[in-house]
N, C-alpha and C. Protein backbone atom coordinates (compact mmCIF):
# COMPACT_ATOMS: atom_id res chain seq x y z
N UNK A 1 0.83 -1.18 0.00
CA UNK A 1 0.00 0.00 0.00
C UNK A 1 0.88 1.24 0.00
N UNK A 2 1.37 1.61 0.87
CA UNK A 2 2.56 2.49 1.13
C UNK A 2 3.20 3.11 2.63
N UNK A 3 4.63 3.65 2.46
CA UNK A 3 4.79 3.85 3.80
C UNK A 3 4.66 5.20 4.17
N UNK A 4 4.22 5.80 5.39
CA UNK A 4 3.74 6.58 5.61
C UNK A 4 5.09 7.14 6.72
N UNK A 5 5.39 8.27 6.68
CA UNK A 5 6.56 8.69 7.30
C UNK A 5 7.71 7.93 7.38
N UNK A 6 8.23 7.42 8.22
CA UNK A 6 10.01 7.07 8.30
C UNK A 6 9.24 5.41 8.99
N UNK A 7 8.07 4.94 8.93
CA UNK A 7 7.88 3.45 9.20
C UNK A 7 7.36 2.74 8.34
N UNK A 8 7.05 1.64 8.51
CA UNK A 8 7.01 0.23 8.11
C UNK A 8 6.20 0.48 6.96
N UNK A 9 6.05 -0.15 5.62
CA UNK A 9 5.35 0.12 4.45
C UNK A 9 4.39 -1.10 4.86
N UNK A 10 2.94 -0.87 4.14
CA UNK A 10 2.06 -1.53 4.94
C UNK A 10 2.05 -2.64 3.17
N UNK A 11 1.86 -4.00 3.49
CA UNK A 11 1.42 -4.54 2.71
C UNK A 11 -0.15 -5.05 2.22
N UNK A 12 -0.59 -4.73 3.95
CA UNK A 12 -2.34 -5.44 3.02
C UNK A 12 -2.64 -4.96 4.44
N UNK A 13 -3.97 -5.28 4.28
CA UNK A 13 -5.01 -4.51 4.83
C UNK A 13 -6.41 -5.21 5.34
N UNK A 14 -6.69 -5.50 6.26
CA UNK A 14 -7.73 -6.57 6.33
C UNK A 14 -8.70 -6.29 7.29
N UNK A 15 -10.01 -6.39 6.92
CA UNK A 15 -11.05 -6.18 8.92
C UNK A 15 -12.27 -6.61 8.12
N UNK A 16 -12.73 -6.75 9.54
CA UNK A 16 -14.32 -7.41 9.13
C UNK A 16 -14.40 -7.53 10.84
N UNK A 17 -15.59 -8.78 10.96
CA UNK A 17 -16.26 -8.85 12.13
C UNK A 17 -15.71 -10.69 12.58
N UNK A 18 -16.20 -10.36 14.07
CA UNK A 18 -16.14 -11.77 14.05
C UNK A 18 -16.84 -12.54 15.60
N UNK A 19 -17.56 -13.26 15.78
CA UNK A 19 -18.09 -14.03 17.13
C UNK A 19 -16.84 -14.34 17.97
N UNK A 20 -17.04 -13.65 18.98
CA UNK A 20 -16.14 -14.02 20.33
C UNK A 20 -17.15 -14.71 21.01
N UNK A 21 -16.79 -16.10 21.14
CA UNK A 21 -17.64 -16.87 22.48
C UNK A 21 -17.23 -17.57 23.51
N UNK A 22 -16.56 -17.35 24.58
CA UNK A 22 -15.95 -17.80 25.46
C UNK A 22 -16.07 -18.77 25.80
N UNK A 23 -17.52 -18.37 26.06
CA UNK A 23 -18.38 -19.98 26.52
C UNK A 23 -18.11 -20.74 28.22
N UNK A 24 -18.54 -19.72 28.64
CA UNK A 24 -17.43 -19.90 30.41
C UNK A 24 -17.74 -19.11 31.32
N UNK A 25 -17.81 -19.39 32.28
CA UNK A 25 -18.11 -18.55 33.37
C UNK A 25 -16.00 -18.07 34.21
N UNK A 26 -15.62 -17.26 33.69
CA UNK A 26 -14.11 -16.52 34.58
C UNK A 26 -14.13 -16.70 35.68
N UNK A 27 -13.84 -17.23 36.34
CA UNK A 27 -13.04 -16.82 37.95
C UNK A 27 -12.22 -15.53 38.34
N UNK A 28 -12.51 -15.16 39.39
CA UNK A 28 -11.67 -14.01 39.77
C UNK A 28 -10.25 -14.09 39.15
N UNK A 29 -9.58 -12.93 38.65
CA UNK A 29 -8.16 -12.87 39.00
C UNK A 29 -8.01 -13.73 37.75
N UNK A 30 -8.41 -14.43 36.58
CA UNK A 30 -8.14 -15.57 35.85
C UNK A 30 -7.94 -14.77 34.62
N UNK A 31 -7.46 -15.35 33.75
CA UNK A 31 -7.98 -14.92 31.64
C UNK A 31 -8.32 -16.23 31.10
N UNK A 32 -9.01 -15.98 29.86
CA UNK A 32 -8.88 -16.92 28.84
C UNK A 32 -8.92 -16.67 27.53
N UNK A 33 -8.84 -17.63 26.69
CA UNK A 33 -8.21 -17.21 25.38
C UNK A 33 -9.60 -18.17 24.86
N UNK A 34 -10.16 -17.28 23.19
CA UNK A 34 -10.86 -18.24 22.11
C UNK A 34 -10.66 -17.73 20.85
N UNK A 35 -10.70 -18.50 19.92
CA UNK A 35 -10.63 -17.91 18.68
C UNK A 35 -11.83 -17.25 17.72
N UNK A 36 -11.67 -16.83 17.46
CA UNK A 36 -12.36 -16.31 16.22
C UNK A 36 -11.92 -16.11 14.91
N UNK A 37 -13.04 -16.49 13.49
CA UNK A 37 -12.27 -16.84 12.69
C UNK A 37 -12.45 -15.17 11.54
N UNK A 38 -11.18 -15.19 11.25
CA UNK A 38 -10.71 -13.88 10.31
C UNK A 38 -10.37 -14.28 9.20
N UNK A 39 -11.00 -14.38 7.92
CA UNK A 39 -10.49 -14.76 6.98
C UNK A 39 -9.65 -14.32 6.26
N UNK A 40 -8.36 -14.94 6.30
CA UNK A 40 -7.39 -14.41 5.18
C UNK A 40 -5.98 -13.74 6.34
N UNK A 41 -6.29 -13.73 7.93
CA UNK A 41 -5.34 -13.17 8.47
C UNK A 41 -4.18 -14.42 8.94
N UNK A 42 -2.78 -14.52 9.26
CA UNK A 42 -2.04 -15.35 9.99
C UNK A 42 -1.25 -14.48 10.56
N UNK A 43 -0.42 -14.92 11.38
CA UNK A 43 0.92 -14.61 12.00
C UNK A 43 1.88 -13.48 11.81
N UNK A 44 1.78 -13.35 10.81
CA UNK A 44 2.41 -11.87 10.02
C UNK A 44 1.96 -10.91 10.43
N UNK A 45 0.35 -10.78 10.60
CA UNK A 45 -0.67 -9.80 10.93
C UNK A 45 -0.28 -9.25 12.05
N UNK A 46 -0.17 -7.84 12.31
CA UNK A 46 -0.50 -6.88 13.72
C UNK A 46 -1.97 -6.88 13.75
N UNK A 47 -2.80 -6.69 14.97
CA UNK A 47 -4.14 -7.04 15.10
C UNK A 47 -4.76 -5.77 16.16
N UNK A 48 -5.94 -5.24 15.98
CA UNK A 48 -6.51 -4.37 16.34
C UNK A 48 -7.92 -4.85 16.81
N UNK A 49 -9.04 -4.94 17.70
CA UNK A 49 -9.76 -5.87 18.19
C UNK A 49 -10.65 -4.39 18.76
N UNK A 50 -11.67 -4.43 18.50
CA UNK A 50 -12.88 -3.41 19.16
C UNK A 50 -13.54 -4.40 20.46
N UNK A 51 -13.25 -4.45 21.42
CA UNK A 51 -14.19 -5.50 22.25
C UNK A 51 -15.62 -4.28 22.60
N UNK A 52 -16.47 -5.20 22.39
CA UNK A 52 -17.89 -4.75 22.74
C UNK A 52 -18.83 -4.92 23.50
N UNK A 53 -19.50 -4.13 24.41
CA UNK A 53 -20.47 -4.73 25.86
C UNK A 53 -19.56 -6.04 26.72
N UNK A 54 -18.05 -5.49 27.04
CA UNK A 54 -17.40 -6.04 27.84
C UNK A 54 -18.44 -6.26 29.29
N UNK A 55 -18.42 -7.87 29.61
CA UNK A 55 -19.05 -7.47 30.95
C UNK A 55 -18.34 -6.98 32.01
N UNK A 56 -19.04 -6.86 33.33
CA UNK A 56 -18.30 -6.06 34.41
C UNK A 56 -16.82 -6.81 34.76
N UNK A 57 -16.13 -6.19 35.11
CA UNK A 57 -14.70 -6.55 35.93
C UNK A 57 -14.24 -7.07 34.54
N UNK A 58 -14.39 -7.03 33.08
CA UNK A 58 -13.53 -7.54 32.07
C UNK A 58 -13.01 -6.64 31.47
N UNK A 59 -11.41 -7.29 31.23
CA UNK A 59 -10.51 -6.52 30.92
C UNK A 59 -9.77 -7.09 29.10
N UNK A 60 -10.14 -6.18 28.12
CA UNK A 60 -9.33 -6.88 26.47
C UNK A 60 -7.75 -7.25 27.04
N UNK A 61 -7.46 -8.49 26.49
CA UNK A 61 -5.93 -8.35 27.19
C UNK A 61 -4.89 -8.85 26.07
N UNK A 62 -5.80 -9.31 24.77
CA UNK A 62 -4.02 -9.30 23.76
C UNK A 62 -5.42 -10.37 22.77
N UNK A 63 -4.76 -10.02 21.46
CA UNK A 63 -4.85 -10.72 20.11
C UNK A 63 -4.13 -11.26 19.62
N UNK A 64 -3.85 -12.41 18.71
CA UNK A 64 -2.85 -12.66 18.10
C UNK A 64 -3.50 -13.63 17.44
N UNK A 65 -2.54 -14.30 15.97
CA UNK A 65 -2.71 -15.30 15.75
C UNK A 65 -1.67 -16.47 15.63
N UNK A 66 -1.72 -17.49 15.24
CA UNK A 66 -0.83 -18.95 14.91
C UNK A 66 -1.44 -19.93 14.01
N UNK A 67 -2.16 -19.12 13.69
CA UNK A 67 -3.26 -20.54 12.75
C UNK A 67 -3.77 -19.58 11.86
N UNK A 68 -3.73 -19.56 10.41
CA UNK A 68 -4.63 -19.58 8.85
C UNK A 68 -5.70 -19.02 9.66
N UNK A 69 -6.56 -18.13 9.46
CA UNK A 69 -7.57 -17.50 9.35
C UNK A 69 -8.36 -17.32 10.85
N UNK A 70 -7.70 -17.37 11.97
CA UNK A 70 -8.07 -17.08 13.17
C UNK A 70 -7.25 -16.28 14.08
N UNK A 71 -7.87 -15.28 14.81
CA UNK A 71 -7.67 -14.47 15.84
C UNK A 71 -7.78 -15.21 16.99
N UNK A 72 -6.89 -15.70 17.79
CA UNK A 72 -6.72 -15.82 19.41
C UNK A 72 -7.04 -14.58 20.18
N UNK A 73 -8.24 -14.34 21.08
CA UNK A 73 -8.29 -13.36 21.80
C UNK A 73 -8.46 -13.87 22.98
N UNK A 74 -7.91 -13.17 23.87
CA UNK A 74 -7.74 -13.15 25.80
C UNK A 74 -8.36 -11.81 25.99
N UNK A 75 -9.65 -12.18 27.38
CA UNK A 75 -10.11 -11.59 28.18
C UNK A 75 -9.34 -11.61 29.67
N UNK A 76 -9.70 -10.77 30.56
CA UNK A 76 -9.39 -11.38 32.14
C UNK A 76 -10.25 -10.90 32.92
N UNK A 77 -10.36 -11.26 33.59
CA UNK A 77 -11.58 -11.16 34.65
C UNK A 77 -10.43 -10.04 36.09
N UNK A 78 -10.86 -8.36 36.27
CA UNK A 78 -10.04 -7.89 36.81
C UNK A 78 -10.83 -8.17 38.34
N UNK A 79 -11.32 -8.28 38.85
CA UNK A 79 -12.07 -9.00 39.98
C UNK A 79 -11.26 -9.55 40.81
N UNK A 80 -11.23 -9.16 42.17
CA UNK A 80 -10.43 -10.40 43.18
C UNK A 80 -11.44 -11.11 43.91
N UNK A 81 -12.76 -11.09 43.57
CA UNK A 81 -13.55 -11.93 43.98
C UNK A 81 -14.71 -12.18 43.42
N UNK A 82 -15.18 -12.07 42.17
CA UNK A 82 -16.54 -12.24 41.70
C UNK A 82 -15.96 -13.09 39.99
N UNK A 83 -16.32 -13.83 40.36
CA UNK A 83 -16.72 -14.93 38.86
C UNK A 83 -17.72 -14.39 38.26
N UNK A 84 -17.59 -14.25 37.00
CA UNK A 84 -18.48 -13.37 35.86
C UNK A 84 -18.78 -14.87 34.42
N UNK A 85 -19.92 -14.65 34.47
CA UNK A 85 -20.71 -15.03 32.86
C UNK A 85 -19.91 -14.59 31.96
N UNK A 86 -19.36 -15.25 30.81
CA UNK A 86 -19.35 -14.67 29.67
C UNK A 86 -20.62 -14.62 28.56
N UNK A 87 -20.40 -13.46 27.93
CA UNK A 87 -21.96 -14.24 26.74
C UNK A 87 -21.22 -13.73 25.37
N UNK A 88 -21.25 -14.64 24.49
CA UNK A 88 -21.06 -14.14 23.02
C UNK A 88 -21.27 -13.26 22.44
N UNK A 89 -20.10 -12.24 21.57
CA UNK A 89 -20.66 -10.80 21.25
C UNK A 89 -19.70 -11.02 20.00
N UNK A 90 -20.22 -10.13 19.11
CA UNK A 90 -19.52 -9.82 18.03
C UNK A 90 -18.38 -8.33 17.84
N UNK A 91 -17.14 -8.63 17.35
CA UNK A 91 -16.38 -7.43 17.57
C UNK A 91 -15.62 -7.21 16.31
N UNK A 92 -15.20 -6.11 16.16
CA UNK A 92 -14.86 -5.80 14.69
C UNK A 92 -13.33 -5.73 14.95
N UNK A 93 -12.42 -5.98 13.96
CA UNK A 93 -10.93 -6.42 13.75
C UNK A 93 -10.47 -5.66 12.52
N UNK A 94 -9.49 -4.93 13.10
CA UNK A 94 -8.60 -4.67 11.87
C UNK A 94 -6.70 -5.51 11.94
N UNK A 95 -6.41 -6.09 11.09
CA UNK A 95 -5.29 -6.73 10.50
C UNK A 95 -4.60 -5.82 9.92
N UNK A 96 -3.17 -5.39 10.03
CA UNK A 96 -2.63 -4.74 8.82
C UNK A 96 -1.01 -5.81 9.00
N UNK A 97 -0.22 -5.82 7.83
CA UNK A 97 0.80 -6.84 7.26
C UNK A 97 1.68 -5.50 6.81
């Protein structure tokens, strides 16, 4: 695409949406990680993640991937004593290479 001041020249460009479902009730003090699938992103990708209607005491805590067309995302539960529901939400992703 191109580089923009004195950094990195961007090669591609990628976002869309995607189902985060944990599927879990957190424990205090804990994280966990699920994927969601991004088509067309891997490992190469820097990753940008909108989390949406975070529930209470949740904290976004890192994206990444290792696998063809999925985002690894970690929540954590900032709580030193209340176990929280997760519920499935959809969040929008930007990829850039």
């Amino acid at each position: 695409l191109d580089n923009f001041g004195s950094g990195t020249t961007v090669d591609k460009l990628l976002f869309g949406t995607c189902t985060v479902n944990f599927g879990t009730s957190l424990g205090a003090g804990t994280a966990t990680t699920t994927n969601c699938t991004a088509t067309g992103v891997d490992n190469t990708y820097k990753f940008f993640l909108t989390p949406s209607n975070l529930e209470t005491y949740f904290a976004f805590n890192s994206a990444s991937s290792t696998v063809t067309d999925i985002i690894q995302v970690q929540v954590f539960n900032t709580s030193t004593s209340t176990p929280v529901t997760i519920a499935s939400r959809t969040w929008s992703w930007i990829a850039i290479k």
